[in-house]
PDB file of N, CA and C in Angstrom:
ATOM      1  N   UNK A   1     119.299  92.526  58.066  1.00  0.00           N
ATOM      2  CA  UNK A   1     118.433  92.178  59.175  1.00  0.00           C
ATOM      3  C   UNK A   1     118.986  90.926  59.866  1.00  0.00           C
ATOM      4  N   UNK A   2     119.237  91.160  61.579  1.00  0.00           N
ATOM      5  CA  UNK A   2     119.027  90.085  61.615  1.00  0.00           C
ATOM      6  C   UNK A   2     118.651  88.456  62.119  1.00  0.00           C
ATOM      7  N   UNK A   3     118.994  87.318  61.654  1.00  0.00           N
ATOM      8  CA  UNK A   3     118.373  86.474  61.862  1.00  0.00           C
ATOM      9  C   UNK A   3     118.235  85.844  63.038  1.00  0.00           C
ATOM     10  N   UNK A   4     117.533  85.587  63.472  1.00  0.00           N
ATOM     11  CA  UNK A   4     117.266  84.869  65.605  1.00  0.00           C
ATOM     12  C   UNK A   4     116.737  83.023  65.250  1.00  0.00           C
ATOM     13  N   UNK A   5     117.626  82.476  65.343  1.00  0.00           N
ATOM     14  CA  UNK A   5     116.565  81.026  65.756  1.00  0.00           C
ATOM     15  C   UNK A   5     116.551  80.454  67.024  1.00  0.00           C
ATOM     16  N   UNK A   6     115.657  80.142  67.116  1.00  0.00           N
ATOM     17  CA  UNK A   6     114.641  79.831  68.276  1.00  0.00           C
ATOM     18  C   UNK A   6     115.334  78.008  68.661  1.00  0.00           C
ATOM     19  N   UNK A   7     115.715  78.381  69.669  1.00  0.00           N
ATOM     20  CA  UNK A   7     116.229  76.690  70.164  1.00  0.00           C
ATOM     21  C   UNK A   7     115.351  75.691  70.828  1.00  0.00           C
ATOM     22  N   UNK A   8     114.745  74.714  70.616  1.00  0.00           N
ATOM     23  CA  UNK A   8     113.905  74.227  71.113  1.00  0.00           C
ATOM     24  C   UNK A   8     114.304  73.020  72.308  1.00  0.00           C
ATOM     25  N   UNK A   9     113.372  72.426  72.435  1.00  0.00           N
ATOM     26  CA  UNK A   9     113.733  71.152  73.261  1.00  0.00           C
ATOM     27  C   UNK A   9     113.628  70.052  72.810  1.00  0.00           C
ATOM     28  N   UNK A  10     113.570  68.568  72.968  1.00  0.00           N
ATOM     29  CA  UNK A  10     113.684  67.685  72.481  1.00  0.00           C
ATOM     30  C   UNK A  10     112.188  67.288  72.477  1.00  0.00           C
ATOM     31  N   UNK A  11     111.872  67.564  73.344  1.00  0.00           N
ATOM     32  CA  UNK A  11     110.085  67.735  73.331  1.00  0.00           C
ATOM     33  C   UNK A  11     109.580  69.034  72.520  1.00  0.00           C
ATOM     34  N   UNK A  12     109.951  69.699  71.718  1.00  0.00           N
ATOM     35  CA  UNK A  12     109.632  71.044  71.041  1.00  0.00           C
ATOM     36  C   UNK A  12     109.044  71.865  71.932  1.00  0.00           C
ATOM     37  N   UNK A  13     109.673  72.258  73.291  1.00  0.00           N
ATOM     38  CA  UNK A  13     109.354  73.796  74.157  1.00  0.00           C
ATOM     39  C   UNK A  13     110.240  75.028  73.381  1.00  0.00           C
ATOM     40  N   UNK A  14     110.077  76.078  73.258  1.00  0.00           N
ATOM     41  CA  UNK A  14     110.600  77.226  72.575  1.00  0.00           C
ATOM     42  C   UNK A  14     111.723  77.611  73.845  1.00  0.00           C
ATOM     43  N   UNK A  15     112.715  77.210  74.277  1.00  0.00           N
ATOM     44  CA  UNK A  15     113.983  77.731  75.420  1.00  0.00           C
ATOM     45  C   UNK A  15     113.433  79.240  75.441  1.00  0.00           C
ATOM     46  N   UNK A  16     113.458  79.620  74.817  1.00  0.00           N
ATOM     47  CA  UNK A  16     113.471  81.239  74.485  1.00  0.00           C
ATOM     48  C   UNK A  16     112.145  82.118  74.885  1.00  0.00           C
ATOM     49  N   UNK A  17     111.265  81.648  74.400  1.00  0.00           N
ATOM     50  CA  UNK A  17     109.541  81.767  74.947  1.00  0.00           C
ATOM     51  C   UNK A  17     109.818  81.785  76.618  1.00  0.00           C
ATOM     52  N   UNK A  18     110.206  80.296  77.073  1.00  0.00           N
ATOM     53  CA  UNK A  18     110.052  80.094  78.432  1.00  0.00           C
ATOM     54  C   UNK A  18     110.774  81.217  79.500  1.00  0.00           C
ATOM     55  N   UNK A  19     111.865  81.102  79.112  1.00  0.00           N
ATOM     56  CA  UNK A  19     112.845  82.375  79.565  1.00  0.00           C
ATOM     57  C   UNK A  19     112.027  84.019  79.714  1.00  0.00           C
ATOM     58  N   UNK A  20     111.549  83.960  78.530  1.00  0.00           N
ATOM     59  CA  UNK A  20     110.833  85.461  78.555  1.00  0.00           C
ATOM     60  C   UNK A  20     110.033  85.179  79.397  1.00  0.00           C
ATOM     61  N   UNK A  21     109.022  84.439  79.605  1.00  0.00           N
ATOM     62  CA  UNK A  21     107.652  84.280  80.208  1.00  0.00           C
ATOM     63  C   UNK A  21     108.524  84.100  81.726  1.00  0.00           C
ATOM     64  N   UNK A  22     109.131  82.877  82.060  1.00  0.00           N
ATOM     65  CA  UNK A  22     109.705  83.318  83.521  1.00  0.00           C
ATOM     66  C   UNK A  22     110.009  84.735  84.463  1.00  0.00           C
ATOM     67  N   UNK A  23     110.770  85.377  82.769  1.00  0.00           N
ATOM     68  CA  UNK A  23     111.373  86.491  83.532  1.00  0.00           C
ATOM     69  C   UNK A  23     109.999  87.736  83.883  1.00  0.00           C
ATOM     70  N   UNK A  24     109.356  87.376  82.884  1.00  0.00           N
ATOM     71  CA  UNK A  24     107.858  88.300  83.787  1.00  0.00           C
ATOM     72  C   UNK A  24     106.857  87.828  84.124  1.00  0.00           C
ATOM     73  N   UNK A  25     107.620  86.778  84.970  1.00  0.00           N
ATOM     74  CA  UNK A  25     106.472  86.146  86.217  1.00  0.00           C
ATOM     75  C   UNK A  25     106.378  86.188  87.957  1.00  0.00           C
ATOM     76  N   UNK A  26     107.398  86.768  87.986  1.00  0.00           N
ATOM     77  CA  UNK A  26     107.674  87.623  88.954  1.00  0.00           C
ATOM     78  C   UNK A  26     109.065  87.338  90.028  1.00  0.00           C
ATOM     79  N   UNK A  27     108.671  87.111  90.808  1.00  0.00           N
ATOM     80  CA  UNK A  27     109.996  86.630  91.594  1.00  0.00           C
ATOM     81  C   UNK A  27     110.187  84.924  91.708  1.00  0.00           C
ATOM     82  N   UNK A  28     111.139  84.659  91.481  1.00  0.00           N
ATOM     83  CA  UNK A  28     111.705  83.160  91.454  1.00  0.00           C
ATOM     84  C   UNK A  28     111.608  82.275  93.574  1.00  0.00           C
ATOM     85  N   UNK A  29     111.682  80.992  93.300  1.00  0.00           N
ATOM     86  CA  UNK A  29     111.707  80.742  94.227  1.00  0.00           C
ATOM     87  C   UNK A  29     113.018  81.297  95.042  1.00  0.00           C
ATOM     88  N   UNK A  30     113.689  81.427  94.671  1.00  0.00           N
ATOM     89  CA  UNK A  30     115.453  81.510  95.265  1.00  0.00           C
ATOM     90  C   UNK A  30     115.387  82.987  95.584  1.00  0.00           C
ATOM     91  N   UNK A  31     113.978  83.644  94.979  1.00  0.00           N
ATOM     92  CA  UNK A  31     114.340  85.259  94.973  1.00  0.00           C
ATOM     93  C   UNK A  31     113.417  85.511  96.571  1.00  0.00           C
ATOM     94  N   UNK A  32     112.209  84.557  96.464  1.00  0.00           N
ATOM     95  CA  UNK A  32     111.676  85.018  97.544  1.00  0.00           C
ATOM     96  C   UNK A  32     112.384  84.319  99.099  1.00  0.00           C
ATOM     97  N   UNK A  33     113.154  83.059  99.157  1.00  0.00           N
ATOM     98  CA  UNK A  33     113.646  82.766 100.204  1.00  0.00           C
ATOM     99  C   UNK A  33     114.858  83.616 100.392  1.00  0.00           C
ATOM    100  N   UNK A  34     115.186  84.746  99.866  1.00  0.00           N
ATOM    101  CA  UNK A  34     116.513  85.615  99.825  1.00  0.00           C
ATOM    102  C   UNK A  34     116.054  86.352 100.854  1.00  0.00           C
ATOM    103  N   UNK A  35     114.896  87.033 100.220  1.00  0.00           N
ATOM    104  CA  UNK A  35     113.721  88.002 100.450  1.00  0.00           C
ATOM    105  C   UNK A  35     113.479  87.803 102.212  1.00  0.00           C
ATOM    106  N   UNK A  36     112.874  86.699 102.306  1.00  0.00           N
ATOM    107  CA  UNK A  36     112.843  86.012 103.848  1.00  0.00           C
ATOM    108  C   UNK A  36     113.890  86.208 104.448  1.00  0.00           C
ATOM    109  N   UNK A  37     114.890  85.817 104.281  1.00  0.00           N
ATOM    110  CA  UNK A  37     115.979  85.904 104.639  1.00  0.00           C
ATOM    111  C   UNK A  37     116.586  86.858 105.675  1.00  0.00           C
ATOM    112  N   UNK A  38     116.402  87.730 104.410  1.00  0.00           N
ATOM    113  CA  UNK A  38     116.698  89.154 104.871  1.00  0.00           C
ATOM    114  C   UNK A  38     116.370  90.100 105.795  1.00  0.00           C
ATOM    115  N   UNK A  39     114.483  89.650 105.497  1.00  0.00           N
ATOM    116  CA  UNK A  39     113.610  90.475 106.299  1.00  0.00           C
ATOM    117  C   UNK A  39     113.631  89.621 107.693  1.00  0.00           C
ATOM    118  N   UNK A  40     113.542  88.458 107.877  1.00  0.00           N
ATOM    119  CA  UNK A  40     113.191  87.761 108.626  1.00  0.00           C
ATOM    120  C   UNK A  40     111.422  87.313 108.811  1.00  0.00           C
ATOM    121  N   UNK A  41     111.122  87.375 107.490  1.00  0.00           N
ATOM    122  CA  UNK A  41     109.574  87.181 107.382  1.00  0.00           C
ATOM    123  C   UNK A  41     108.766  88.039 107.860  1.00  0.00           C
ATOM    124  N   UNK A  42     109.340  89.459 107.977  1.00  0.00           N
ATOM    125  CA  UNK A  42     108.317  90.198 108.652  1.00  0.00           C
ATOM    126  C   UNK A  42     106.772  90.714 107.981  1.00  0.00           C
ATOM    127  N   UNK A  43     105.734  90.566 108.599  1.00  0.00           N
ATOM    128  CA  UNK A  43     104.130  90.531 108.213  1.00  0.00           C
ATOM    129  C   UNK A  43     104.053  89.180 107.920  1.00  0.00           C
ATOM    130  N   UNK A  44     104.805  88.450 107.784  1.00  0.00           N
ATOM    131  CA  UNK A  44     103.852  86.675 107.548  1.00  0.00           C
ATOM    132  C   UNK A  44     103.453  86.408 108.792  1.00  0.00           C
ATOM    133  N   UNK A  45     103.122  86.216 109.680  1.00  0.00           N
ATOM    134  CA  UNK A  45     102.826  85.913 110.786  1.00  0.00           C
ATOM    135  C   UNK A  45     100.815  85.745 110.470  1.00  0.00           C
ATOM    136  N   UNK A  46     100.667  86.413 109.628  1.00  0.00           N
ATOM    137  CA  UNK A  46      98.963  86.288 109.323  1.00  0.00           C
ATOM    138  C   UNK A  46      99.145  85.209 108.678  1.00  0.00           C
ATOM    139  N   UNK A  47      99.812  84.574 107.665  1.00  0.00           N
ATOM    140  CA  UNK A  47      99.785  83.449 106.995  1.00  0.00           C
ATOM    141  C   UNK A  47     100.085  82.113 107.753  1.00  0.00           C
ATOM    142  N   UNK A  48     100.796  81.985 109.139  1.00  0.00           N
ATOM    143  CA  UNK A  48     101.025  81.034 109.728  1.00  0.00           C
ATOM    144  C   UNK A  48      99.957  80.449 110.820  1.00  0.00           C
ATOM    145  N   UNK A  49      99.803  79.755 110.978  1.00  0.00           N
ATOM    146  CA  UNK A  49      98.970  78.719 112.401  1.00  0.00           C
ATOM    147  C   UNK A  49     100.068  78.357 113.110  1.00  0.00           C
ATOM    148  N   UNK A  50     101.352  78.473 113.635  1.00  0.00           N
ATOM    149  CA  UNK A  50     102.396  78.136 114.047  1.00  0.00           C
ATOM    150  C   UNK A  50     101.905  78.703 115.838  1.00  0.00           C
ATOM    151  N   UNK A  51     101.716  77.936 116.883  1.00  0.00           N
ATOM    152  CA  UNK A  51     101.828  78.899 118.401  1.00  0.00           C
ATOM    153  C   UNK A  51     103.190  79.400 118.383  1.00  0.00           C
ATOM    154  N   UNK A  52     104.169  80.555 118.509  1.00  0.00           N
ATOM    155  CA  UNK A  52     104.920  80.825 119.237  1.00  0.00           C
ATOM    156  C   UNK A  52     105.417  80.257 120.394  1.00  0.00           C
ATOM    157  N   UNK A  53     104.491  80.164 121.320  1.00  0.00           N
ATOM    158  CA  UNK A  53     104.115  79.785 122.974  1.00  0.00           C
ATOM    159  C   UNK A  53     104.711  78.368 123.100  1.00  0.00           C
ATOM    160  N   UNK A  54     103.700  77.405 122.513  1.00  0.00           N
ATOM    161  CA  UNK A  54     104.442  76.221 122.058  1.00  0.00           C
ATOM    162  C   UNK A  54     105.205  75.977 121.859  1.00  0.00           C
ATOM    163  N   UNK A  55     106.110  76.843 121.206  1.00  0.00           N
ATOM    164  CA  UNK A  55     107.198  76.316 120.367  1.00  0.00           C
ATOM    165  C   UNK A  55     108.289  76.688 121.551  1.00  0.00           C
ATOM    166  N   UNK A  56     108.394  77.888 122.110  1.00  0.00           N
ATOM    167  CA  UNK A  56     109.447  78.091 123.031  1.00  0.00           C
ATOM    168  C   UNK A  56     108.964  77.240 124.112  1.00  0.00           C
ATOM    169  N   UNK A  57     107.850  76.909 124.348  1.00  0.00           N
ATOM    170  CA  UNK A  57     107.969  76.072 125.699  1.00  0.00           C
ATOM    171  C   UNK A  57     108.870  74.622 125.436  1.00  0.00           C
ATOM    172  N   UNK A  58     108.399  73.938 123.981  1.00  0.00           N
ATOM    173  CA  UNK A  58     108.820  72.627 123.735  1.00  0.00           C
ATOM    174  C   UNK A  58     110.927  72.891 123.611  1.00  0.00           C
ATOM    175  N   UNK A  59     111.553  74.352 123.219  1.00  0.00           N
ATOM    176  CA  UNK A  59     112.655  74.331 123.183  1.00  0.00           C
ATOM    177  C   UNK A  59     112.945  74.726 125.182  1.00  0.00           C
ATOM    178  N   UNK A  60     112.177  74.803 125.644  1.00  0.00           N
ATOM    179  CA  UNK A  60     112.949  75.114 126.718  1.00  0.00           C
ATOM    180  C   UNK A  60     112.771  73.805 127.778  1.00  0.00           C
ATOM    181  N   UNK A  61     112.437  72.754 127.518  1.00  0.00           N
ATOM    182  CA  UNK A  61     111.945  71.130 128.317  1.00  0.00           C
ATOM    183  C   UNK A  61     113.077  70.424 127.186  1.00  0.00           C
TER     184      UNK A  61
END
């Protein structure tokens, strides 16, 4: 059988615990700004207070 030890931290966190639990916590920060990226944020537009209107007027003065 065999044997697994568990590496800790200097503060006693389990490395190994944390890792698992990260990996099914869903998407990472780096995973969802990829994500953005890609799509170009499409459907966030409900989550923002941002004017559009505003914003191109202030780039075009």
């Amino acid at each position: 059988m065999e044997q697994h030890e568990n590496k800790f931290t200097v503060a006693g966190t389990n490395i190994d615990e944390v890792k698992k639990l990260n990996a099914q916590s869903g998407l990472s920060f780096n995973e969802v700004y990829e994500l953005l990226a890609k799509t170009g944020g499409k459907g966030t537009s409900i989550y923002s207070d941002t004017n559009k209107e505003e914003i191109k007027n202030n780039l075009n003065h």
